[in-house]
Protein backbone atom coordinates (compact mmCIF):
# COMPACT_ATOMS: atom_id res chain seq x y z
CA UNK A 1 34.92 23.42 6.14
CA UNK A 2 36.35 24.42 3.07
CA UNK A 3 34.11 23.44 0.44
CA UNK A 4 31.01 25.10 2.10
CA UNK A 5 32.72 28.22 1.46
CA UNK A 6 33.70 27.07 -1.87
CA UNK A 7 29.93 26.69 -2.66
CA UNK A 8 28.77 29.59 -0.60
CA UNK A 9 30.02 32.17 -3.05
CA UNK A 10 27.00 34.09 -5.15
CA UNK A 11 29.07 33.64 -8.49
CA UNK A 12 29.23 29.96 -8.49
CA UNK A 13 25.59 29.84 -7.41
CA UNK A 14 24.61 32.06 -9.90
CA UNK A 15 26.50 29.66 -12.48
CA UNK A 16 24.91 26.45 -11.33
CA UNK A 17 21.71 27.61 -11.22
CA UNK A 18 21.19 27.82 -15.43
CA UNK A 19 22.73 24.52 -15.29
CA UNK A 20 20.85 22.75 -12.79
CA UNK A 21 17.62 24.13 -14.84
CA UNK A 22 19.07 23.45 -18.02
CA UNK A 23 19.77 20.06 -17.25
CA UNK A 24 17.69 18.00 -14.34
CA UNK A 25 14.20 20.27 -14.86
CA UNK A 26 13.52 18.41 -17.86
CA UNK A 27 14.02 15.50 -16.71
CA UNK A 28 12.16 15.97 -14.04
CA UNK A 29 9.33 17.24 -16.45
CA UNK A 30 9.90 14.07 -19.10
CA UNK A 31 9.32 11.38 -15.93
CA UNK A 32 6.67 13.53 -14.59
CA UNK A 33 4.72 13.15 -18.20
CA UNK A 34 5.51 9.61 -18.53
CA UNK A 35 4.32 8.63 -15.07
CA UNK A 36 1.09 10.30 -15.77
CA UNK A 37 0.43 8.70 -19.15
CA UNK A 38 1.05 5.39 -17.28
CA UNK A 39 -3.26 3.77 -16.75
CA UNK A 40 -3.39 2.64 -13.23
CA UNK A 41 -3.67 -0.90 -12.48
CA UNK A 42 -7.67 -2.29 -12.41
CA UNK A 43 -7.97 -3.62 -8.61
CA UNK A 44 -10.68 -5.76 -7.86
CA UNK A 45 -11.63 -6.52 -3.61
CA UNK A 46 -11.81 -10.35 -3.39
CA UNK A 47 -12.92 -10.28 0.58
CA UNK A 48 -14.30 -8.33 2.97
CA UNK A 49 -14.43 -8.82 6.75
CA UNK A 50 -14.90 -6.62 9.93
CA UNK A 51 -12.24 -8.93 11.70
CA UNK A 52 -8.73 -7.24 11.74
CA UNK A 53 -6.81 -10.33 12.57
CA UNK A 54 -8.36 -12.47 10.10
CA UNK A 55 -7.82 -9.34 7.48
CA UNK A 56 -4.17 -9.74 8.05
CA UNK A 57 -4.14 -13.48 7.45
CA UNK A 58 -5.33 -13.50 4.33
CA UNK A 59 -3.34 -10.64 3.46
CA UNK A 60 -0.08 -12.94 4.95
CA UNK A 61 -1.67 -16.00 3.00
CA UNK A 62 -2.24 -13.89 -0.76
CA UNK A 63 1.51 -12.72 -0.39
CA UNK A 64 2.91 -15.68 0.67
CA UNK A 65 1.18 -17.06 -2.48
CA UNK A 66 3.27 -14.24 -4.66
CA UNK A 67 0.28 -11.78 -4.80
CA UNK A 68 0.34 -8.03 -4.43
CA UNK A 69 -2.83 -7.43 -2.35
CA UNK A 70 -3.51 -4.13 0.00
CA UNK A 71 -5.78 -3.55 3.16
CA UNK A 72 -8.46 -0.68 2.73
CA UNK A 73 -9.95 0.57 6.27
CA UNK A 74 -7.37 -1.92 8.45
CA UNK A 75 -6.33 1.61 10.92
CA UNK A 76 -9.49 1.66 12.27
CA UNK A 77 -8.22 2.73 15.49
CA UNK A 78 -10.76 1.98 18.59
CA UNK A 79 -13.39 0.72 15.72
CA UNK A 80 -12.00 -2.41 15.53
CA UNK A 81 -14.10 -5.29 14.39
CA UNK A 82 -16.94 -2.45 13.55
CA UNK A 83 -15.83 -0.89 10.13
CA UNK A 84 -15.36 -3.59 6.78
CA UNK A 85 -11.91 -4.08 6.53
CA UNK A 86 -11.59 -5.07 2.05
CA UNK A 87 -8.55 -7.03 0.92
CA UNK A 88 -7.87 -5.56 -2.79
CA UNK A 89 -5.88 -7.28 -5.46
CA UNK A 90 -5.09 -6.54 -8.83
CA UNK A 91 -7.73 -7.67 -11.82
CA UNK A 92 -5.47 -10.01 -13.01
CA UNK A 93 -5.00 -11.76 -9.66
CA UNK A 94 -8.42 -11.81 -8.55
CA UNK A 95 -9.14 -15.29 -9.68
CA UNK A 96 -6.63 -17.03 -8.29
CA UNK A 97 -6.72 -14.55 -4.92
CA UNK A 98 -10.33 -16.24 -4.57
CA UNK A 99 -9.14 -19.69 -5.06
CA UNK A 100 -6.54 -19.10 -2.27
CA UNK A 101 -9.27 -17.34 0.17
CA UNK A 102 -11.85 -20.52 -0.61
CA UNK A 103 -9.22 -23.01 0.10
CA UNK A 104 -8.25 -21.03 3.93
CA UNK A 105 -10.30 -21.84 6.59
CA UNK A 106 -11.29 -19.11 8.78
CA UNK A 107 -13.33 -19.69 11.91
CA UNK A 108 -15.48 -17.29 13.50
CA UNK A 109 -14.68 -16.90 17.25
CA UNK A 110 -16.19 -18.36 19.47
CA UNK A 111 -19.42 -17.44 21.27
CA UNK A 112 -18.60 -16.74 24.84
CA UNK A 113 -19.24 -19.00 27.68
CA UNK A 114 -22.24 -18.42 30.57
CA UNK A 115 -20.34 -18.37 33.25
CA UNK A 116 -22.01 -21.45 35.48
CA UNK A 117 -23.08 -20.57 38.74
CA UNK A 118 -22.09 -22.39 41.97
């Protein structure tokens, strides 16, 4: 196509490069600075269990409720149900996150049967 070629010429690259310096670099730079002067958010974990299924249920039940919550250790791979699996809010949340998690019931599973002999 035409404007390939257009671009492709060393004269107009050599004239946008000054400009594209000139003018997005420090911008890049000024977000860059203000990004890093930004504290990070205090995070608090509010549960802890080894269970991957009930990890994602009261992950489900914390963002249903409108809080921001993350998983730490849920891709455990084929160490499922061995490794902690925390549920982490924000600070600010943590309160109410525990009120939430003490109002859920979660059941262990349960034990498995003897088989009966016949």
């Amino acid at each position: 196509p035409a404007w390939i070629r257009q671009f492709a010429t060393g004269a107009q690259l050599q004239f946008m490069l000054p400009v594209i310096l000139v003018g997005v670099l420090p911008l890049l730079v000024l977000s860059v600075r203000a990004l890093s002067r930004r504290p990070a958010p205090q995070t608090v974990t509010v549960a802890s269990t080894a269970n991957p299924f009930a990890a994602e249920y009261l992950r489900n039940a914390l963002q249903a409720s409108g809080i921001r919550c993350m998983l730490d250790g849920a891709l455990q791979a084929g160490y499922a149900g061995v490794l902690p699996i925390r549920l982490i809010v924000r600070a600010s949340d943590a309160i109410r996150a525990r009120s939430i998690i003490d109002r859920l019931e979660i059941r262990k599973p349960p034990e498995p049967c003897e088989r009966k002999k016949y």
